[in-house]
Each structure stands twice: as structure tokens, then as C-alpha cells.
Protein backbone atom coordinates (compact mmCIF):
# COMPACT_ATOMS: atom_id res chain seq x y z
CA UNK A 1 -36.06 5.42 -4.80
CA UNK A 2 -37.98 3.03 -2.51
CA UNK A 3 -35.93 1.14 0.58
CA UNK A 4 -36.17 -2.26 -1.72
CA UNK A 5 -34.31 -0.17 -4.57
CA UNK A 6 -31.53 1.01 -1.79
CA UNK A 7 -30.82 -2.80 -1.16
CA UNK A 8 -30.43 -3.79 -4.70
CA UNK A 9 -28.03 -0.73 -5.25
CA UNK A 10 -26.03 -1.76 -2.17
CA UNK A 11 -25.90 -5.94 -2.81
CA UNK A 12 -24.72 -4.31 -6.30
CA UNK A 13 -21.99 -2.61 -5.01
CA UNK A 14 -20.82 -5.51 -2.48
CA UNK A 15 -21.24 -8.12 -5.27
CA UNK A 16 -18.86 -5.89 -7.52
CA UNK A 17 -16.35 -5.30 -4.48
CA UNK A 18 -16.61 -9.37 -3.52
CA UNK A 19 -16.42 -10.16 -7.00
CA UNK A 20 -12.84 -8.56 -7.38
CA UNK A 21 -9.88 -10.96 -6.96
CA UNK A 22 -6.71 -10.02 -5.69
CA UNK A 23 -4.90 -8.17 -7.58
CA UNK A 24 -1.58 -6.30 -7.81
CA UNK A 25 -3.62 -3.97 -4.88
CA UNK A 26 -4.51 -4.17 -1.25
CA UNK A 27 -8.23 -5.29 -1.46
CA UNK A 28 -8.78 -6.16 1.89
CA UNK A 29 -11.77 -4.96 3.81
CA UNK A 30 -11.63 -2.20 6.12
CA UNK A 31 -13.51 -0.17 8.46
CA UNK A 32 -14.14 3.30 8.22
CA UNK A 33 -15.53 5.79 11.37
CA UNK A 34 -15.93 9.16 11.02
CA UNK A 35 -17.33 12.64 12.55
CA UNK A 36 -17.68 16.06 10.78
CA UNK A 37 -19.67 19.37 10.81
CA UNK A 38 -22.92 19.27 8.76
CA UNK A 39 -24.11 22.82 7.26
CA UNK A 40 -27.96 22.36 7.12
CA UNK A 41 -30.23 23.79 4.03
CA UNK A 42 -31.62 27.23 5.55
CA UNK A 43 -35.13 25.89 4.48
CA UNK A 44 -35.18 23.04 7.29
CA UNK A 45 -36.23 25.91 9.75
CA UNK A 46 -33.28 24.03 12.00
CA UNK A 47 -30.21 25.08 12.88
CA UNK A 48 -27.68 26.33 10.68
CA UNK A 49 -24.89 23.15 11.59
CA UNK A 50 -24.66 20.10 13.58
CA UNK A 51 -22.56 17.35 14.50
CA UNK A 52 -22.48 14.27 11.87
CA UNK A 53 -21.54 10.61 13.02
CA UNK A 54 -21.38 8.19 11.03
CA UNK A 55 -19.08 4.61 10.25
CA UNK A 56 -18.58 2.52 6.89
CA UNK A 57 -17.07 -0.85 5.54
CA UNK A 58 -15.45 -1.12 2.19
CA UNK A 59 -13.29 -2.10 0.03
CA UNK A 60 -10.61 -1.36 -3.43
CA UNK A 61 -12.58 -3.10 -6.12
CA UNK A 62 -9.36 -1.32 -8.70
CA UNK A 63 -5.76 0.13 -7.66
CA UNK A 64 -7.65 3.45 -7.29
CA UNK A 65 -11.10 2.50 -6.84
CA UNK A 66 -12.89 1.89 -3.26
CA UNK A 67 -16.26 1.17 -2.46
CA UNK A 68 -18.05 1.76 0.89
CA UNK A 69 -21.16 1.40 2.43
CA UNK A 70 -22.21 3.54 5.16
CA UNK A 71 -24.65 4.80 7.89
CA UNK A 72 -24.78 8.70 9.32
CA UNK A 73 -26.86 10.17 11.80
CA UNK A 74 -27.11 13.96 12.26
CA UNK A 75 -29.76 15.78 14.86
CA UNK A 76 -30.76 19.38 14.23
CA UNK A 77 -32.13 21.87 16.44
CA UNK A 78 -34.98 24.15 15.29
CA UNK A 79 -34.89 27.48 15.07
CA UNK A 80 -37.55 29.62 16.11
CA UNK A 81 -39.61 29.37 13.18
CA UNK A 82 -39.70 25.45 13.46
CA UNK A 83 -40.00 25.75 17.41
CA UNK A 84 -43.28 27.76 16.36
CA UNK A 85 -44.46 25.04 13.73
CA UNK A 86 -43.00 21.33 15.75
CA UNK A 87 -43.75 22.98 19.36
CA UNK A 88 -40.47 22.04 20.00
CA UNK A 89 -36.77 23.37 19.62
CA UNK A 90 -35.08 19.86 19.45
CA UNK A 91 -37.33 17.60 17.32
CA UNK A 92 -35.40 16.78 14.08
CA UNK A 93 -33.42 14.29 13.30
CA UNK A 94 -31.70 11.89 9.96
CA UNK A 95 -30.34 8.76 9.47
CA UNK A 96 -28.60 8.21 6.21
CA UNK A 97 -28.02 4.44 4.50
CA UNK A 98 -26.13 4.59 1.66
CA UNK A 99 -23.36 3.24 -0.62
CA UNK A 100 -20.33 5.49 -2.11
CA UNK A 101 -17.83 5.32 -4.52
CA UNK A 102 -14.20 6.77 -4.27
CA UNK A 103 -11.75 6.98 -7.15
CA UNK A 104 -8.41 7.99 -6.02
CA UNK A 105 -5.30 10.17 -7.83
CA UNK A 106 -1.56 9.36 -7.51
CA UNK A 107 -0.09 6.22 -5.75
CA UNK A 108 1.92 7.99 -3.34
CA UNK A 109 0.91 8.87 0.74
CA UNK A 110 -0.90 11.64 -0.19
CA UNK A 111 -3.58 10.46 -2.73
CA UNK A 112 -6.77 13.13 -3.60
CA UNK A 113 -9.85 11.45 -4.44
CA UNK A 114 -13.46 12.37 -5.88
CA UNK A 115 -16.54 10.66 -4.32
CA UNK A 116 -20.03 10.14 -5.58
CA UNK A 117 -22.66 8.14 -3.66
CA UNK A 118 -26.70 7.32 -3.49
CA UNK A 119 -28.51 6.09 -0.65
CA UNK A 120 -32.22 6.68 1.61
CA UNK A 121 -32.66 8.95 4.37
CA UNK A 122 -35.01 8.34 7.59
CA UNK A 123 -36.41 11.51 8.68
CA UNK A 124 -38.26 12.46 12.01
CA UNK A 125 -39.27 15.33 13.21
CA UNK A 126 -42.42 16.77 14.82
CA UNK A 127 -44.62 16.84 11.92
CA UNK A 128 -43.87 13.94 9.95
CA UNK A 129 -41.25 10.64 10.33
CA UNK A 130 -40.28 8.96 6.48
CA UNK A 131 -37.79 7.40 3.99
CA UNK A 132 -36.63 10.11 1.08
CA UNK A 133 -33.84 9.40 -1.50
CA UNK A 134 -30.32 11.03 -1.33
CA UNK A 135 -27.41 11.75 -3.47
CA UNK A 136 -24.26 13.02 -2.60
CA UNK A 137 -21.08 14.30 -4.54
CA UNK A 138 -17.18 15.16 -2.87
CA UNK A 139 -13.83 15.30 -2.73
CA UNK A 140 -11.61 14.48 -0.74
CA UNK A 141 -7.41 14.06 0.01
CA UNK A 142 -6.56 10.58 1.69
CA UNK A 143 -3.36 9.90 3.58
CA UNK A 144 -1.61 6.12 4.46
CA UNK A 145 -0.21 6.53 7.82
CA UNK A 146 0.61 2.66 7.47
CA UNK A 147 0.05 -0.56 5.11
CA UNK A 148 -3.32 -0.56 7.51
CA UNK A 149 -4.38 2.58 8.17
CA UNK A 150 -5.28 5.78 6.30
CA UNK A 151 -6.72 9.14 7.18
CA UNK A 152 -9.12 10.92 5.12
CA UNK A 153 -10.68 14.31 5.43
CA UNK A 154 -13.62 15.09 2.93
CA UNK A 155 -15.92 17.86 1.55
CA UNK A 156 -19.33 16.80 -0.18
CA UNK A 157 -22.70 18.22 -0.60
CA UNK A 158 -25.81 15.93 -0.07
CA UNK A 159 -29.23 16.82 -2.10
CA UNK A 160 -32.02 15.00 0.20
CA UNK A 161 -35.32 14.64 -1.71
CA UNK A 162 -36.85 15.29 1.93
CA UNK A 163 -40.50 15.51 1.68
CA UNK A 164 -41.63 14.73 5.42
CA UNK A 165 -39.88 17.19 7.66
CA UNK A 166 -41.14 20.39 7.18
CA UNK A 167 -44.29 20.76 5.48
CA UNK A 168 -44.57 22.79 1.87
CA UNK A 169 -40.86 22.12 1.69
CA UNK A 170 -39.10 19.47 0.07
CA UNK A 171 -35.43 18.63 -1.65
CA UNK A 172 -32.78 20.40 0.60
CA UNK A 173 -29.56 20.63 -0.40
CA UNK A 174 -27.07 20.08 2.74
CA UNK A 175 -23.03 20.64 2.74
CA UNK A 176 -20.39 18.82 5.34
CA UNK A 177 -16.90 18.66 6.13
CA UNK A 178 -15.80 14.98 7.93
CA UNK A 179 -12.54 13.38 9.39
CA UNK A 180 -12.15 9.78 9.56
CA UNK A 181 -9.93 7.30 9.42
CA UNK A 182 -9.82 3.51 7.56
CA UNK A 183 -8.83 0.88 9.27
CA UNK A 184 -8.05 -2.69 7.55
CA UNK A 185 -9.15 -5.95 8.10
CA UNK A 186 -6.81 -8.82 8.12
CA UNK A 187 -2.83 -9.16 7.36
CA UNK A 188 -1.68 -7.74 4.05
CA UNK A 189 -1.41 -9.42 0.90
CA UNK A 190 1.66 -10.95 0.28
CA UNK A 191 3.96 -9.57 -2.58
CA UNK A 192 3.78 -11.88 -5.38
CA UNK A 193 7.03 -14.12 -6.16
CA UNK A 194 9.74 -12.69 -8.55
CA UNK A 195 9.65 -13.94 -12.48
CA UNK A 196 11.66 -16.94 -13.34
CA UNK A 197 15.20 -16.50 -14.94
CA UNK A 198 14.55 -16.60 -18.11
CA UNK A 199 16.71 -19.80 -20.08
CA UNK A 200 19.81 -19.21 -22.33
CA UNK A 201 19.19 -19.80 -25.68
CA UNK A 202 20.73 -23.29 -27.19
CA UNK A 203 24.26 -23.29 -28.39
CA UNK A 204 25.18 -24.20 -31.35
CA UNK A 205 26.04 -28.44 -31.14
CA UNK A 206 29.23 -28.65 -32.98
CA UNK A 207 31.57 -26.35 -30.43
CA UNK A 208 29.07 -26.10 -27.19
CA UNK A 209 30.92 -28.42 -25.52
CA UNK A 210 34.43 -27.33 -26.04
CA UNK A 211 36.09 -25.00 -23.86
CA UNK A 212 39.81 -24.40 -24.63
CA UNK A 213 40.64 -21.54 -21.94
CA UNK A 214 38.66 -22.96 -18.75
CA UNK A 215 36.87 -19.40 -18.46
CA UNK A 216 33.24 -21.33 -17.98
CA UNK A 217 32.04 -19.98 -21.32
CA UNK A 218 32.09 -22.51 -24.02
CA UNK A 219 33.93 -22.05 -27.55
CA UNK A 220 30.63 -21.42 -29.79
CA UNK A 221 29.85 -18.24 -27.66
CA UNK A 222 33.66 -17.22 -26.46
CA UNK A 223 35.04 -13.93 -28.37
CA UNK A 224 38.30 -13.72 -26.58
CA UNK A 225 39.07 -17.18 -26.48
CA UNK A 226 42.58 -17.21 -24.95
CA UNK A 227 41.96 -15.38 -21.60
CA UNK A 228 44.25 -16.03 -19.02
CA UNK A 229 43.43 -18.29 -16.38
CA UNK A 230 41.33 -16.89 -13.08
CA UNK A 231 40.45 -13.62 -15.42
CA UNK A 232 36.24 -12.61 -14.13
CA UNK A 233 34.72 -12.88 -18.45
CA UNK A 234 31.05 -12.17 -19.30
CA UNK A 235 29.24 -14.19 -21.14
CA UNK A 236 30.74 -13.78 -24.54
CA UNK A 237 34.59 -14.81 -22.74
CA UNK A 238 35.82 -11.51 -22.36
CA UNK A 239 37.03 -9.73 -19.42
CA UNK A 240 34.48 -8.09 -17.44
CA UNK A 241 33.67 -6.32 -14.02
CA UNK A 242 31.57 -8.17 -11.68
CA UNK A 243 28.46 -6.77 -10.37
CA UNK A 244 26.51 -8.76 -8.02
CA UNK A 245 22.89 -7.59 -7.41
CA UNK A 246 21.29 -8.12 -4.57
CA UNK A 247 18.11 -5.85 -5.69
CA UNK A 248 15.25 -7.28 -4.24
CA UNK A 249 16.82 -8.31 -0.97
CA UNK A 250 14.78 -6.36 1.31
CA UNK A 251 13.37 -6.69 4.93
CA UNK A 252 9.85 -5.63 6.01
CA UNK A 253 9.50 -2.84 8.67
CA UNK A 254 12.05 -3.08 11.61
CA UNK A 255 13.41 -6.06 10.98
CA UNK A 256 15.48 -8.09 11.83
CA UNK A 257 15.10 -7.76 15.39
CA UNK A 258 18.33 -8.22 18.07
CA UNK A 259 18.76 -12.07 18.12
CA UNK A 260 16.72 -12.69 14.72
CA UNK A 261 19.93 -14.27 12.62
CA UNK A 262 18.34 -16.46 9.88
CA UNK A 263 16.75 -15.65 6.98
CA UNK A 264 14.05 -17.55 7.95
CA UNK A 265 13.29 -15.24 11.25
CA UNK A 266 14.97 -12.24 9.44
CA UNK A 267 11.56 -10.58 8.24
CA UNK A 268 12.91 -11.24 4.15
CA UNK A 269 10.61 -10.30 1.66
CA UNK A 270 9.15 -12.95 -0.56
CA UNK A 271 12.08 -13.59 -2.82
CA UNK A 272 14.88 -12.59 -1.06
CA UNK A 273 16.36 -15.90 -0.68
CA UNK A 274 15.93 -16.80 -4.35
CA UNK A 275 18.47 -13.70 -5.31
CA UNK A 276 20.50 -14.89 -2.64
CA UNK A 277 20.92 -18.15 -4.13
CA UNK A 278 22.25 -16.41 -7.71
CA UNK A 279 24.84 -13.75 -5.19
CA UNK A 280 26.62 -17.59 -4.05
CA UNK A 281 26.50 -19.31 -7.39
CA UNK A 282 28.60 -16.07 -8.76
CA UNK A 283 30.77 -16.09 -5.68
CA UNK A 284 31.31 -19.94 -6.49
CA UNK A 285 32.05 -19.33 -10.12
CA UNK A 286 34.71 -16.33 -9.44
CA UNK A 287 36.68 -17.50 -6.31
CA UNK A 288 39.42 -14.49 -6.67
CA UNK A 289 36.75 -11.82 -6.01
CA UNK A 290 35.99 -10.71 -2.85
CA UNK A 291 33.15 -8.34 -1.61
CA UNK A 292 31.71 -6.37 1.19
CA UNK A 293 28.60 -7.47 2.85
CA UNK A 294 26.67 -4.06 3.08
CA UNK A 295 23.21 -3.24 5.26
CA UNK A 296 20.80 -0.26 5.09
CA UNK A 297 17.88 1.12 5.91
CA UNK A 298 15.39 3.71 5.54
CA UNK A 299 15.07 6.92 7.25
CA UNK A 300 12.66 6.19 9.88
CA UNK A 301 13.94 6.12 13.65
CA UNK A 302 16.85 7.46 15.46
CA UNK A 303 20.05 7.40 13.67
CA UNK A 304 21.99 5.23 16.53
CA UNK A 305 18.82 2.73 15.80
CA UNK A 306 18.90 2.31 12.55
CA UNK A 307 22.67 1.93 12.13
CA UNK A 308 22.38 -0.88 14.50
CA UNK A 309 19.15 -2.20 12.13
CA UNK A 310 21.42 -1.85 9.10
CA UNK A 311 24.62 -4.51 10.83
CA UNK A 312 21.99 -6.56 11.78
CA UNK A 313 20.32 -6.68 8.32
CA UNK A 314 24.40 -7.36 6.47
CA UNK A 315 25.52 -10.08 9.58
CA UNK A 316 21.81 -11.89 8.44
CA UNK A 317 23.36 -11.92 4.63
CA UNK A 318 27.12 -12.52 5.75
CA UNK A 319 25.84 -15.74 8.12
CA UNK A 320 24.37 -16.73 4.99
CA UNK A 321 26.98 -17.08 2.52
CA UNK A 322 29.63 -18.14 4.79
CA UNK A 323 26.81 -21.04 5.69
CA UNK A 324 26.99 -21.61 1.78
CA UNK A 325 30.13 -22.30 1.80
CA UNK A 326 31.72 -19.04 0.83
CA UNK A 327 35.08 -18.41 2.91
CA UNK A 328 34.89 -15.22 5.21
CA UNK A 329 38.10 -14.39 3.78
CA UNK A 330 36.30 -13.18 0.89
CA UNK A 331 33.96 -11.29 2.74
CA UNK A 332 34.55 -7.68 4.06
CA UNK A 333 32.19 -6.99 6.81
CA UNK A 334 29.32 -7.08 7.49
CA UNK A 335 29.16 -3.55 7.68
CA UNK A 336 26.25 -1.00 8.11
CA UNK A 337 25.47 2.15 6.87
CA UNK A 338 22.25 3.12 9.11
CA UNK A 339 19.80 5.53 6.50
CA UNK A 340 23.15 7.50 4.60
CA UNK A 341 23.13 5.50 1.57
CA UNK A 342 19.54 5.68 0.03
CA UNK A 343 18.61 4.72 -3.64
CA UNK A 344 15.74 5.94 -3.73
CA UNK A 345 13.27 8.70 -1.71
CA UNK A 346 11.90 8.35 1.63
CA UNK A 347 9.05 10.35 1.33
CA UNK A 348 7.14 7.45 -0.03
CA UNK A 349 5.72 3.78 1.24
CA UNK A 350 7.69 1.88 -1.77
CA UNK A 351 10.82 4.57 -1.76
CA UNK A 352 11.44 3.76 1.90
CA UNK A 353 10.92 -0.24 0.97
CA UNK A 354 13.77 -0.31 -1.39
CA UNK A 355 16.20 1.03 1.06
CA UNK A 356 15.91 -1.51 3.27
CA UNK A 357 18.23 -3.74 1.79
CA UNK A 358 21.43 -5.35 1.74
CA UNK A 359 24.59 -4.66 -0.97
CA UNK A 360 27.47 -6.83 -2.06
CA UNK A 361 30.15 -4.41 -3.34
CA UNK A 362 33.16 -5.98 -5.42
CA UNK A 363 36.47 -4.72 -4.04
CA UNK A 364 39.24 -3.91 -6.50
């Protein structure tokens, strides 16, 4: 593989990576340092391990795909058979160019991953200075610390087709461990808007109008058609127990902060207010109901802290139907219930997502 060839493989890769549109993934661009140990190939006549160095930039081109392309530099010491052929006992060194590909396991924190990756190695030493071609093949486990940051500690082995370094030798076969972290580039993707409701089918002409017991649910579709009035019905007329989901009403990270009282300063996620909007149209439908305006929030933090996070979070959702028009007489609260009520783990990024949130609970 000439240097020309190593180009073409790497605009490849880049085009494929620039070529992805966003998807229901993070594909933002990151950064990607690193440092390791690197186990040299006894036949280089060097040093049995050095220090490896290297940084990459990169990309998801799939939900568990990344690409990367990278530089590494290691320098080897001889040992006393190559301070006997280079005349010296610190003359080798190797620069490697190269693009990789990462496909990743599982969609929590912890996600394993195998690597594969091609790329040209510059060689100097005492004898001889060159390009060669490389390949290299790994594993590796990756961890999100954040939405921006992940850690990743890998094992690979790297078969350089070295012909310049040491002379009668050629194609060593080198093993490394490396640490590193990835570091993105740019705010994350927003979460894409919630479906629309879908429409009620058409009632039937003759009786869709008609509603004989004032229970909001006309005569065509009304099985118990003499409810008394005020009575909560579903939508075939007959008596039924509210529930009022606020699913989907959740609040990014630490949010809202003291002061923050709006849901427009609140930190909502995209959405939010829409399933809002549906909580005070059933509150203005069934005016005898009354429920209790309910914060949480995920384990993270002190326990005094996020109790104080989860009133915060249920007086931004109270504010907000009383400003609706909803009379605070119906409304018991707000009240907060810090990180005891989860619905879900907190062991994971999405788990600890949901229960940040906000509940309306009909009292009977």
C-alpha cells in the first residue's frame, strides 16, 4: 500500500462518516487522545515495550458504528544487538497514519466494542528511514461518563509490513494496551418532536351530534347513555377512572435551577409542553377531579439536593396549570419526592432520563 493508496482509504472513510445524516444517534464529531504501552516484536532488536502517543477524530457513521482517523508515534530503544548493528542504543522510531473502524455492543454505559483498522507507517532508524503498510485488529470496552465524553481502554495487535528498520527482517507483528478518552464536538442533537395524536375516526352522521346526558361523548358512540351528571366516562360514555399522563414531561440534567420558574427557562425536554397542553384540556373537561402536582428526580446528587430539584421541577408544572386557568383548589401540592419514586433504573443514561419528571396523581 503506497502513501497515495492511504489517502484514498482515509477520504473513503470521511466521505462515508460525512455522508451520514443525523439520525436517531449522536453523530457529532469528536476528538479522541490517547497513551498506552506498546509490546514490540522481539525481531526489531529494540526494546521489549515503549510508550505509545497518539490522538484521533471521528465519528458514529450507525448507532453502533464509529469511524476514526488517527496518528501514533512510538520510539524504541535498541537492545544490544541493534546498539551493535545502528551504533546507537536510541535510534528507532514510528509514526503511524491510519484510519479505524469500531463497531460497538449494547446501548447501555458500558458498551464492548471490536476494532479493525489499516493505515502506513514511517520508520527511522539507523540503517534505513521509509513508509511500510499496517493493519491492526482489537477490542475494546467503552464507557459514557456524559452525553460528551466517553472513556475507552483497548487491546489490539498491529502487523507492520516493516521492511526498512532492521535489515534481513521484515513484517513484525507488535501488541499494545491504550487509555483514552473521546471528547465531542459541538452541543448534542436535539431529541426529535413527539408523533402527532393520531385523529378519531368519523362518527356516524345521523346521531354524532346528539348528546342526551351532557357526558361530552356523543349518542352514536355512548354505551351507557344515561350517566348521571358530573360522572368522569371514557370514551364509549361509561364511567371511568381518570389517568392523566404526564410521560414525557422531563427536564434535562439539573434543572430547573433556584429562580428558573417557566417552562420556557425550566430546562423541558422537546415536547414537554405539548403533553402539558393535553394534562389542562382533561382538567378542563372533568372540573370535579382534583390532583397532586408531583416532582422527581434521578439518583444523582445528595439527597437534601435533589428533593429540593424535585419541588422545584412540580412548582414549574403547578405555575403552569394554575396560569391555564386551572383553580389551585384542585391542585394538591406541588410536592416533591427527591430520587424515592423511580420508574425505571438508574444505572443507565436513558433510565436516569425518565425519572426526571413530573406526575399528576388523581385523588379519590
Amino acid at each position: 500500500m503506497t502513501r497515495k493508496h492511504l489517502y484514498a482509504a482515509i477520504a473513503l472513510g470521511l466521505g462515508a462518516a460525512g455522508a451520514a445524516q443525523a439520525q436517531d444517534y449522536d453523530d457529532r464529531w469528536y476528538v479522541a487522545p490517547y497513551a498506552g504501552y506498546y509490546n514490540n516484536d522481539d525481531d526489531r532488536l529494540s526494546d521489549s515495550g515503549t510508550v505509545l502517543l497518539g490522538i484521533g477524530i471521528g465519528r458514529h457513521i450507525a448507532p453502533n458504528t464509529s469511524i476514526d482517523v488517527f496518528v501514533d508515534r512510538t520510539q524504541r530503544g535498541a537492545n544490544e544487538a541493534g546498539t551493535r548493528l545502528f551504533g546507537t542504543d536510541d535510534a528507532m522510531e514510528s509514526t503511524l497514519i491510519g484510519v479505524a473502524l469500531r463497531h460497538y455492543f449494547g446501548a447501555g454505559d458500558w458498551q464492548p466494542y471490536v476494532m479493525g483498522g489499516i493505515g502506513m507507517s514511517n520508520h527511522r532508524s539507523g540503517v534505513e528511514d521509509g513508509w511500510d503498510p499496517a493493519v491492526q485488529v482489537g477490542g475494546g470496552l467503552q464507557y459514557a461518563f456524559s452525553a460528551d465524553t466517553r472513556f475507552r481502554a483497548e487491546l489490539f495487535g498491529r502487523h507492520d509490513m516493516d521492511g526498512d528498520s532492521v535489515p534481513g527482517s521484515d513484517n513484525f507483528t507488535d501488541f499494545g494496551i491504550n487509555f483514552g478518552v473521546t471528547m465531542a464536538i459541538g452541543g448534542a442533537p436535539e431529541a426529535p418532536p413527539p408523533a402527532p395524536p393520531v385523529p378519531p375516526p368519523a362518527s356516524a352522521p345521523d346521531c354524532s351530534t346528539l348528546d342526551d346526558d351532557s357526558d361530552g361523548v356523543n349518542n352514536c358512540d355512548d354505551k351507557c347513555p344515561a350517566t348521571p351528571a358530573g360522572t368522569v366516562v371514557g370514551p364509549d360514555g361509561c364511567p371511568q377512572e381518570v389517568v392523566i399522563d404526564l410521560r414525557g414531561v422531563e427536564f434535562q440534567f439539573d434543572r430547573p435551577k433556584p429562580g428558573q420558574t417557566s417552562v420556557d427557562d425550566a430546562g423541558l425536554l422537546p415536547g414537554s409542553v405539548e403533553i402539558l397542553e393535553q394534562a389542562v384540556d382533561v382538567l378542563t373537561r372533568y372540573p370535579n377531579i382534583k390532583v397532586e402536582v408531583a416532582g422527581h428526580t434521578d439518583s444523582t446528587g445528595p439527597d437534601a439536593y435533589n428533593q429540593s430539584l424535585s419541588e422545584r421541577r412540580a412548582k414549574v408544572v403547578y405555575d403552569y396549570l394554575v396560569g391555564k386557568g386551572i383553580d389551585a383548589s384542585r391542585l394538591i401540592g406541588p410536592a416533591g419526592y427527591g430520587e424515592a419514586r423511580p420508574i425505571d433504573t438508574n444505572d443507565t443514561r436513558e433510565g436516569r432520563q425518565r425519572n426526571r419528571r413530573t406526575e399528576l396523581g388523581v385523588q379519590r
